[in-house]
Protein backbone atom coordinates (compact mmCIF):
# COMPACT_ATOMS: atom_id res chain seq x y z
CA UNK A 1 96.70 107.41 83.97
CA UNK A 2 93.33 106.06 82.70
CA UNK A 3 90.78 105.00 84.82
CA UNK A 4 87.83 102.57 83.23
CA UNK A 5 85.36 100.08 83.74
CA UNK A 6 85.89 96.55 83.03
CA UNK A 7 82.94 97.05 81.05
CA UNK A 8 84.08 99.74 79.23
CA UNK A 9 87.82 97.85 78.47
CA UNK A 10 86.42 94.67 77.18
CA UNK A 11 83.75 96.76 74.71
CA UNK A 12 87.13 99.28 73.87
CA UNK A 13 89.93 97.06 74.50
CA UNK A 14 91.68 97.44 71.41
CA UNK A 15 91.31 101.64 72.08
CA UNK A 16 92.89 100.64 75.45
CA UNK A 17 95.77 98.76 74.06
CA UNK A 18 96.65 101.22 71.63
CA UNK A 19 96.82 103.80 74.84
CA UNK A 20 99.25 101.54 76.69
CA UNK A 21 101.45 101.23 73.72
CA UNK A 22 101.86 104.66 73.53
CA UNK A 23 102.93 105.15 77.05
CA UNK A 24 99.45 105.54 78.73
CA UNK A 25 98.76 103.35 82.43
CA UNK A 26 95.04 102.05 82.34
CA UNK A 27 93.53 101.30 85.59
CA UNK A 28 90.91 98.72 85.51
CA UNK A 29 88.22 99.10 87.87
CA UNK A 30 85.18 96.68 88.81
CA UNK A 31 82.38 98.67 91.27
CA UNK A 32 84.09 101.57 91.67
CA UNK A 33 87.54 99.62 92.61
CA UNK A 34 90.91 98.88 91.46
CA UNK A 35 91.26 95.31 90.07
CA UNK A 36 94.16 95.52 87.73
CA UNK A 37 96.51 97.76 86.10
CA UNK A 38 97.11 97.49 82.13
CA UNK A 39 101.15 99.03 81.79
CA UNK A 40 102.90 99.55 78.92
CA UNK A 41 106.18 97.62 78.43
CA UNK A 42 108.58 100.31 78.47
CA UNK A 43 107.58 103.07 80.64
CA UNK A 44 108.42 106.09 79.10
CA UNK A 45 110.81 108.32 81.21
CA UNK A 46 108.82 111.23 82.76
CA UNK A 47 111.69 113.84 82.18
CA UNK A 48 110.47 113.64 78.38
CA UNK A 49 107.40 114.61 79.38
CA UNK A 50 108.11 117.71 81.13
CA UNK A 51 107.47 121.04 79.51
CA UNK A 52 109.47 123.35 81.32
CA UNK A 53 113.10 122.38 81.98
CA UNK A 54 114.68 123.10 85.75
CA UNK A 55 117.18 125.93 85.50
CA UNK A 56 120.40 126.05 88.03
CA UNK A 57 119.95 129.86 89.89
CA UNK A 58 123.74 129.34 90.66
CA UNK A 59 126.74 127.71 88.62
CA UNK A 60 127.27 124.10 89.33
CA UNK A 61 130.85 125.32 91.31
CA UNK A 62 128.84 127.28 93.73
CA UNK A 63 126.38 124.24 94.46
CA UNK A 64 129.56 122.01 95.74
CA UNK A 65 131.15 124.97 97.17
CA UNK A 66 131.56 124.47 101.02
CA UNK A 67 130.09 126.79 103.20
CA UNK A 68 132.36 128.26 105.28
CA UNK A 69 130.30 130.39 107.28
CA UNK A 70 128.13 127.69 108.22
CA UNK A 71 130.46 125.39 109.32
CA UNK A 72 132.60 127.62 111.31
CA UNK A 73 131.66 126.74 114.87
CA UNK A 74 132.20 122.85 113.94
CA UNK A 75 135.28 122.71 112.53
C-alpha cells in the first residue's frame, strides 16, 4: 500500500497507474487525509505473495483425529 499526495498523483499519475496494474493499492491523501483509494482490478491473492510457506507439525489424520481424552467427562 502506497500512500501519496494528490499533488504528487496528478504530477506522477501515470507512475501511479502503472503501480496499481501491477497489484499495488495507492492511497490518495489531501492534508494529511484519506480521500480515495486507487485499486487494481484484480487483486492479486496474498498467498502468492508469501515467502515462507505454513508447514503442518502433525499429519492431516491427526488434525481431525478426536480427542478422546478431552472429551471423556462429556460423553
Amino acid at each position: 500500500m502506497i500512500k501519496v499526495s494528490a499533488s504528487k498523483l496528478r504530477n506522477n499519475l501515470f507512475d501511479y497507474l502503472d503501480k496499481a496494474s501491477e497489484g499495488e493499492t495507492i492511497i490518495i491523501q489531501r492534508n494529511n487525509r484519506e480521500v480515495a483509494r486507487l485499486v487494481p482490478i484484480h487483486q492479486m491473492n496474498w498467498r502468492d505473495k508469501m515467502s515462507i510457506q505454513p508447514e503442518l507439525l502433525v499429519s492431516p489424520e491427526e488434525i481431525v483425529e478426536p480427542m478422546n481424552d478431552i472429551w471423556e467427562e462429556y460423553v
